[in-house]
N, C-alpha and C. Protein backbone atom coordinates (compact mmCIF):
# COMPACT_ATOMS: atom_id res chain seq x y z
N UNK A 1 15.26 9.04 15.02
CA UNK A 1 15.72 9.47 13.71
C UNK A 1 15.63 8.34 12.70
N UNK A 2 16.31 7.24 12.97
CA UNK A 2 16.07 6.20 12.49
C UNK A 2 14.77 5.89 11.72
N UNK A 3 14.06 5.76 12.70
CA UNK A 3 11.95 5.68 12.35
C UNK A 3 11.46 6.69 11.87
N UNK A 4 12.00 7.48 12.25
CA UNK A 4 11.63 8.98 10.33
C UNK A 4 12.14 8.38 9.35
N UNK A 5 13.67 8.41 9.02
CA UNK A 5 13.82 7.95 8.32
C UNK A 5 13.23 6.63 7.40
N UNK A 6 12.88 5.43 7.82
CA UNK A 6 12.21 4.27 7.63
C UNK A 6 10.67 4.63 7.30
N UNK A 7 10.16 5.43 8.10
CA UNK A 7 9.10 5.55 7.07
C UNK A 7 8.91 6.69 5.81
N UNK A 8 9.63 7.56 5.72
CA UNK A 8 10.50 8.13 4.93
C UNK A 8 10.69 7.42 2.82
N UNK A 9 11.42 6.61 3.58
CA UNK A 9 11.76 5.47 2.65
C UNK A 9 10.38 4.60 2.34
N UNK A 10 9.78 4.61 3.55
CA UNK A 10 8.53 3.43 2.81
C UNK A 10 7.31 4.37 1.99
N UNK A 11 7.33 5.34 2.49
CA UNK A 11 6.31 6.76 1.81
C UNK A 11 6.75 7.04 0.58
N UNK A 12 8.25 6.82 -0.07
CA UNK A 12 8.33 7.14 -1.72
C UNK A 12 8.30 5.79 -2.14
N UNK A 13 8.51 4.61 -1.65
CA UNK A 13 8.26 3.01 -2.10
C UNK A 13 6.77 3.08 -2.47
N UNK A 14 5.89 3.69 -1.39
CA UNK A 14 4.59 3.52 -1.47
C UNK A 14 3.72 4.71 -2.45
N UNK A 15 4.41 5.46 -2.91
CA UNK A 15 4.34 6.80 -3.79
C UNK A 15 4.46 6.31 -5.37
N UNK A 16 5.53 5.27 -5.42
CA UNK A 16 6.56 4.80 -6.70
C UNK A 16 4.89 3.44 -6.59
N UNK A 17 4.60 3.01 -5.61
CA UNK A 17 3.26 1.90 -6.09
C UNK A 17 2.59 2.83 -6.72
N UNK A 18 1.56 3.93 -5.93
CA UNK A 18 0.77 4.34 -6.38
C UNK A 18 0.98 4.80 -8.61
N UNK A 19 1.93 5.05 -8.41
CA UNK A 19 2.47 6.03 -9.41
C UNK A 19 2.12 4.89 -10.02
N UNK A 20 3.01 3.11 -10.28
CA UNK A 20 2.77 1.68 -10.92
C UNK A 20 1.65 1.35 -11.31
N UNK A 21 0.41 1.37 -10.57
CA UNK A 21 -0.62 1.23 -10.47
C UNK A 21 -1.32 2.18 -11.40
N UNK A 22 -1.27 3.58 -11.10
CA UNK A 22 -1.87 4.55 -12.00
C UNK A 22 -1.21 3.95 -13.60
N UNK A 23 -0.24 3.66 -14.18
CA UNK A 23 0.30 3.46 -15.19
C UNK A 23 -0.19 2.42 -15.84
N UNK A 24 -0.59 1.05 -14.69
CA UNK A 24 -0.95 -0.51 -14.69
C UNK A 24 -2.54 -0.67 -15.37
N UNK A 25 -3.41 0.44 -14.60
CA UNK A 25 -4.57 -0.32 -14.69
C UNK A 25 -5.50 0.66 -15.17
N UNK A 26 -6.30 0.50 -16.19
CA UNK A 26 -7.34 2.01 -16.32
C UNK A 26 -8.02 2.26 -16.05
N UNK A 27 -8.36 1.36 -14.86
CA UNK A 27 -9.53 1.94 -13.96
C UNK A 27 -9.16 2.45 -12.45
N UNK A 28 -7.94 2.83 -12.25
CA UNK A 28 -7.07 3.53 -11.29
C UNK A 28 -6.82 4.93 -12.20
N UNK A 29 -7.87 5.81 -11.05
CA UNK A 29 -7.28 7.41 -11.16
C UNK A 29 -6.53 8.43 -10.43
N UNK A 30 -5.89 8.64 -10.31
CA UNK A 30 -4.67 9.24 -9.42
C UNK A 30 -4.34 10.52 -10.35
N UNK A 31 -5.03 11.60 -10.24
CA UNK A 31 -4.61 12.90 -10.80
C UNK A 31 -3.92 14.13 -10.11
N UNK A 32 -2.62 14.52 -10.13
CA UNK A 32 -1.71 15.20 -9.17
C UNK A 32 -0.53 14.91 -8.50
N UNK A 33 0.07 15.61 -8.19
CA UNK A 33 1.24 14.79 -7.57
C UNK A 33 0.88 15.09 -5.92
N UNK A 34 -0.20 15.88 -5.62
CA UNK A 34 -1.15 15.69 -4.01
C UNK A 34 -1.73 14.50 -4.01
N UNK A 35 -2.11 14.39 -4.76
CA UNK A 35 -3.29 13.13 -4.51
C UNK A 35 -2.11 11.81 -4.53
N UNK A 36 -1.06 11.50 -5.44
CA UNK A 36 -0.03 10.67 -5.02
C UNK A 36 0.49 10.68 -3.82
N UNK A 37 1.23 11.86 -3.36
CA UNK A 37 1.40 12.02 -1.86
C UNK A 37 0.63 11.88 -0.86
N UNK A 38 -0.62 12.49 -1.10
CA UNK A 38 -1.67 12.21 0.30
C UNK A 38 -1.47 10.66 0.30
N UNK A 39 -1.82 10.16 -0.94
CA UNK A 39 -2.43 8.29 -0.97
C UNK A 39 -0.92 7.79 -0.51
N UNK A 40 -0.33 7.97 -0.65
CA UNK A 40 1.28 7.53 -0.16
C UNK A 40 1.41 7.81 1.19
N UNK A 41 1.26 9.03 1.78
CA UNK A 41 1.32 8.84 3.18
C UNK A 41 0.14 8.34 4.31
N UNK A 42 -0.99 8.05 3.53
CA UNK A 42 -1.86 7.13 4.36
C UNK A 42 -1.60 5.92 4.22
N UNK A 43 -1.63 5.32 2.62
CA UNK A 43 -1.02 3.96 2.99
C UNK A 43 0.45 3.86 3.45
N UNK A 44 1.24 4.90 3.58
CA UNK A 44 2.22 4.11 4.80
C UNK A 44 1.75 4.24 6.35
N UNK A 45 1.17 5.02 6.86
CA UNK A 45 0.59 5.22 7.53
C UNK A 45 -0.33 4.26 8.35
N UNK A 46 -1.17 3.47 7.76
CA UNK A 46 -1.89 2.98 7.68
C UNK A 46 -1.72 1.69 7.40
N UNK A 47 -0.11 0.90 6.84
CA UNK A 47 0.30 -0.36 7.20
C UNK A 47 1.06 -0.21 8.41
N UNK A 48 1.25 1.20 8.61
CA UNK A 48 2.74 1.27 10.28
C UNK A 48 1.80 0.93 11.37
N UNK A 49 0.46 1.64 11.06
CA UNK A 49 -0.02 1.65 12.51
C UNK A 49 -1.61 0.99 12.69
N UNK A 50 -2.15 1.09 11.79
CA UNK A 50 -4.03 0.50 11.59
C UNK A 50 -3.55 -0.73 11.08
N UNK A 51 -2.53 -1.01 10.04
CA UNK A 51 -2.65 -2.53 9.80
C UNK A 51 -2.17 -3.71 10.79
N UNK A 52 -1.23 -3.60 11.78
CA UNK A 52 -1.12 -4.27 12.62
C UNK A 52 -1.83 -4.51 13.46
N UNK A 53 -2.61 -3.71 14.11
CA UNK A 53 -3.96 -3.58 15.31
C UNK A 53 -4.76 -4.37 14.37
N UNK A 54 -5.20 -4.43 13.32
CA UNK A 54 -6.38 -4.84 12.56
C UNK A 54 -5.97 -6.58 12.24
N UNK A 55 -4.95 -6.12 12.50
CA UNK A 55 -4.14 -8.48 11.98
C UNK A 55 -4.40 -8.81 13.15
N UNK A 56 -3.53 -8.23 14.33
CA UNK A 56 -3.73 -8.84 15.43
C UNK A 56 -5.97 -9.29 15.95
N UNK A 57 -6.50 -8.47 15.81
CA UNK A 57 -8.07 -8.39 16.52
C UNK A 57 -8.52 -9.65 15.17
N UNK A 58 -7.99 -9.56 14.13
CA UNK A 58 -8.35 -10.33 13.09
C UNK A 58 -7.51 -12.08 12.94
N UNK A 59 -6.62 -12.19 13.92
CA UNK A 59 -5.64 -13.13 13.74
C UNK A 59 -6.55 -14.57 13.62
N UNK A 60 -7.37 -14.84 14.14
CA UNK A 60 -7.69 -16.27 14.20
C UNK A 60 -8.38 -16.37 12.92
N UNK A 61 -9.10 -15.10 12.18
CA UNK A 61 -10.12 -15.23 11.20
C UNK A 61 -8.54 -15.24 10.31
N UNK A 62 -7.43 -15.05 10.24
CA UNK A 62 -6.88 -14.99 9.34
C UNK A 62 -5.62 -16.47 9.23
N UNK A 63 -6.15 -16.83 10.56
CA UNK A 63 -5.43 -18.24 10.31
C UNK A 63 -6.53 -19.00 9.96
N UNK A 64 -7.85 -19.25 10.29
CA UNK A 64 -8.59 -20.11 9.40
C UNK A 64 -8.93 -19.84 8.13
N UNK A 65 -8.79 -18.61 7.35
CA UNK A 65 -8.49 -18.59 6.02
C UNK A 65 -7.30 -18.88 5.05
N UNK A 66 -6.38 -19.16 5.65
CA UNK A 66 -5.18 -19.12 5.65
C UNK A 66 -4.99 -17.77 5.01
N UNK A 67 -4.80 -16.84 5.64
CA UNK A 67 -4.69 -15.56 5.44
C UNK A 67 -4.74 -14.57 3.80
N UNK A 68 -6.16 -15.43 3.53
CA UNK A 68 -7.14 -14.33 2.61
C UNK A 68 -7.55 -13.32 3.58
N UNK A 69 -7.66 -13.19 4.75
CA UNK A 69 -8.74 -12.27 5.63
C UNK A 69 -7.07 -10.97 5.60
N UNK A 70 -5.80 -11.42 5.56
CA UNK A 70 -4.82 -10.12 5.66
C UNK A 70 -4.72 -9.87 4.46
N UNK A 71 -5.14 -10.29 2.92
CA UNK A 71 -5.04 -10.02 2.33
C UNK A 71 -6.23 -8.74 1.98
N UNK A 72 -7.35 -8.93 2.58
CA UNK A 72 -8.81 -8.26 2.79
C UNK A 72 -7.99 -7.19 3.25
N UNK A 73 -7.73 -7.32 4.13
CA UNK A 73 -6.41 -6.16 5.03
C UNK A 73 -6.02 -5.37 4.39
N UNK A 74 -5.39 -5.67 3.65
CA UNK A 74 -4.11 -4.89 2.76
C UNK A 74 -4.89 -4.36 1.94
N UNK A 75 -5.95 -4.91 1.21
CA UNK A 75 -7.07 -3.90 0.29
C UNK A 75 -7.81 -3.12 0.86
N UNK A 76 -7.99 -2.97 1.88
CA UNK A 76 -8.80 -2.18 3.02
C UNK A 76 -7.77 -0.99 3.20
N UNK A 77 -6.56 -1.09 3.34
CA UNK A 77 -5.22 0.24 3.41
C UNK A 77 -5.39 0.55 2.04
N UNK A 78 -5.44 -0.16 1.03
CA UNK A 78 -5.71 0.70 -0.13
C UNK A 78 -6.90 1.14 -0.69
N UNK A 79 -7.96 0.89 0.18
CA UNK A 79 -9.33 1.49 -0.10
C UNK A 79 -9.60 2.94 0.90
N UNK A 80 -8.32 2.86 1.34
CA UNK A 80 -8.41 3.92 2.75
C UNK A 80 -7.98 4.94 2.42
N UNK A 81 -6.81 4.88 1.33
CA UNK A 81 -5.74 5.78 0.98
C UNK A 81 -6.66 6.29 -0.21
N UNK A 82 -7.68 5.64 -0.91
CA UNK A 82 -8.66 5.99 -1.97
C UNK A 82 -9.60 6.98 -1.53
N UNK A 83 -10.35 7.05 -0.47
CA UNK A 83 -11.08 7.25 0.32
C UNK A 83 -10.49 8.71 1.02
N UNK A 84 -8.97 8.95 1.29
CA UNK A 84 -8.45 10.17 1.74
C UNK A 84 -8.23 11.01 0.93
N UNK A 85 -7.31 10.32 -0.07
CA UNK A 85 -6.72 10.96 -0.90
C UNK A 85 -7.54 11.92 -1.89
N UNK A 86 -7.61 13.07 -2.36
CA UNK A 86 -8.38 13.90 -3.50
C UNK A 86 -8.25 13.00 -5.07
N UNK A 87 -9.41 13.54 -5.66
CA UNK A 87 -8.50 12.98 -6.96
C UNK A 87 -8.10 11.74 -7.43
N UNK A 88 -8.23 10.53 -6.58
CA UNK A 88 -7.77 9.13 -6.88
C UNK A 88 -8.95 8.18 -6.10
N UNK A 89 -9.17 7.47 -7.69
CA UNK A 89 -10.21 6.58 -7.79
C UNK A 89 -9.98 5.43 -8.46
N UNK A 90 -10.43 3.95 -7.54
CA UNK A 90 -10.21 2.77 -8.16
C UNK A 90 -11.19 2.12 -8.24
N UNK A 91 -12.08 1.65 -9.48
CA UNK A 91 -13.47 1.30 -10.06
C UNK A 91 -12.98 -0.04 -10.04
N UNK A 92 -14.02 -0.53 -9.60
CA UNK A 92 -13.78 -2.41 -9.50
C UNK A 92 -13.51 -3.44 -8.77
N UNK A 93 -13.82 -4.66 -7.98
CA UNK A 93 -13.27 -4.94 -7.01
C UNK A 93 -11.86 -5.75 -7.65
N UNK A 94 -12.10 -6.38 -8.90
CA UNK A 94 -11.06 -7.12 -9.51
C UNK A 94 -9.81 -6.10 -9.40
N UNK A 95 -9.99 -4.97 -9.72
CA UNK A 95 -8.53 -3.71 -9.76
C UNK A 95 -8.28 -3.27 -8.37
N UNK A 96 -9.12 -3.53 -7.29
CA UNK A 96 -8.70 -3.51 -5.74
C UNK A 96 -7.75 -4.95 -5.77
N UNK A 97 -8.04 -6.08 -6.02
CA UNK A 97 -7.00 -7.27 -6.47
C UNK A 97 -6.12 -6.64 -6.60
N UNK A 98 -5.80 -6.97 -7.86
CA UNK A 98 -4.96 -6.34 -8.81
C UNK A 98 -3.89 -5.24 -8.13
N UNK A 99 -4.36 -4.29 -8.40
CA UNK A 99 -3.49 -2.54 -7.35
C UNK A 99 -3.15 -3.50 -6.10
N UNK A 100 -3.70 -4.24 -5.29
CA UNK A 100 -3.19 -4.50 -3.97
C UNK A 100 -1.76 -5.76 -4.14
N UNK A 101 -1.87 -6.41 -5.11
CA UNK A 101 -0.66 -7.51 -5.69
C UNK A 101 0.40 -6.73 -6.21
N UNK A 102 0.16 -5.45 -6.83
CA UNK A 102 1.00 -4.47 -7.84
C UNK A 102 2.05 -3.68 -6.55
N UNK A 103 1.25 -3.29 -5.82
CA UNK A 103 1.27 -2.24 -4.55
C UNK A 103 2.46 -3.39 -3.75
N UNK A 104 1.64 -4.50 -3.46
CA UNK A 104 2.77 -5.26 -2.34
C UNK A 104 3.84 -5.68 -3.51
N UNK A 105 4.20 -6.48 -4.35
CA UNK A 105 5.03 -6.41 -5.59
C UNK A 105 6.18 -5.48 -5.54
N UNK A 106 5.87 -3.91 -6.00
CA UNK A 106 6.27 -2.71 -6.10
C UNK A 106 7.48 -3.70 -4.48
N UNK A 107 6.59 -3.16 -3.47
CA UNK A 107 7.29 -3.15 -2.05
C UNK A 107 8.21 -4.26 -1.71
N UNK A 108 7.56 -5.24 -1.98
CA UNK A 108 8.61 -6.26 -2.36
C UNK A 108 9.90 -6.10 -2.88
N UNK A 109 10.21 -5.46 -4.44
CA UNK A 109 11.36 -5.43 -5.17
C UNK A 109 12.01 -4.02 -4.41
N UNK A 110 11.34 -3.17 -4.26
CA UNK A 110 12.07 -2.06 -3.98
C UNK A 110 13.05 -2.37 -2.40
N UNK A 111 12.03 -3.45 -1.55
CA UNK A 111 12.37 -2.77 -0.51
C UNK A 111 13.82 -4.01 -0.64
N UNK A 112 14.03 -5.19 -1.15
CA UNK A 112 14.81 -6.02 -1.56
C UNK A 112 16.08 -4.99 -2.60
N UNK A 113 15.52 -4.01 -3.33
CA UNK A 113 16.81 -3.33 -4.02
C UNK A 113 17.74 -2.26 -3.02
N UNK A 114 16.96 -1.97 -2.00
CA UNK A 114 17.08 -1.12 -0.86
C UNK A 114 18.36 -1.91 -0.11
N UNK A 115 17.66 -2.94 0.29
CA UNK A 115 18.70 -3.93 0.77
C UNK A 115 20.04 -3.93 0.57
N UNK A 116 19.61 -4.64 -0.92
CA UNK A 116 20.71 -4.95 -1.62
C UNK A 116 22.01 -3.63 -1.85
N UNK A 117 21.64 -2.29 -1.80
CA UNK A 117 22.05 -1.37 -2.07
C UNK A 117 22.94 -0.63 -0.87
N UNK A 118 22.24 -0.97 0.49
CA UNK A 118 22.31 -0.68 1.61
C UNK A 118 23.92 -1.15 2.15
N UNK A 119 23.62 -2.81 1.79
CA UNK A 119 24.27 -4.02 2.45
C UNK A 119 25.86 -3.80 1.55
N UNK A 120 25.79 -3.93 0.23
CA UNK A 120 27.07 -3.86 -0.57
C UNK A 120 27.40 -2.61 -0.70
């Protein structure tokens, strides 16, 4: 129950990115509130369970980069969720940057207000 819940919570964190992103950049298209959801539940999806398998087989290339190669990672879950999702398109590799700093950012504060909200 717990682990529904938790990813639950990380699927509207990751819904509330997409949504940031669509607002952030104009070469991010995200039309629908399907195409938000689909792209929201692959990229949670897809950091719960493909992004860990993919760090680990990738670990040494990502300690001799000092981990630009997980950052490759993390734009790869959001080229994935692009790629599933209907309707949502991101032109550029600079705005794959970009959306992927916005995206972890987003997750960052939220999941820290979560915390904070949780705890007090």
């Amino acid at each position: 129950m717990y682990l529904l819940a938790a990813l639950l919570v990380r699927l509207g964190v990751n819904v509330l990115a997409l949504i940031v992103i669509d607002w952030l950049f104009s070469s991010v298209t995200i039309n629908g509130w399907w195409s938000f959801l689909i792209g929201g539940i692959v990229l949670t999806l897809g950091n719960a369970i493909l992004k860990p398998i993919l760090a680990i087989l990738t670990l040494p290339l990502i300690v001799v980069t000092f981990g630009l190669a997980y950052f490759a990672i993390n734009v790869a879950m959001l080229a994935l969720a692009e790629w599933v999702a209907p309707h949502f398109s991101i032109n550029g590799f600079w705005t794959y940057v970009g959306a992927t700093i916005v995206v972890w950012l987003v997750n960052v504060v939220m999941h820290w207000v979560l915390n904070k909200v949780r705890i007090d």
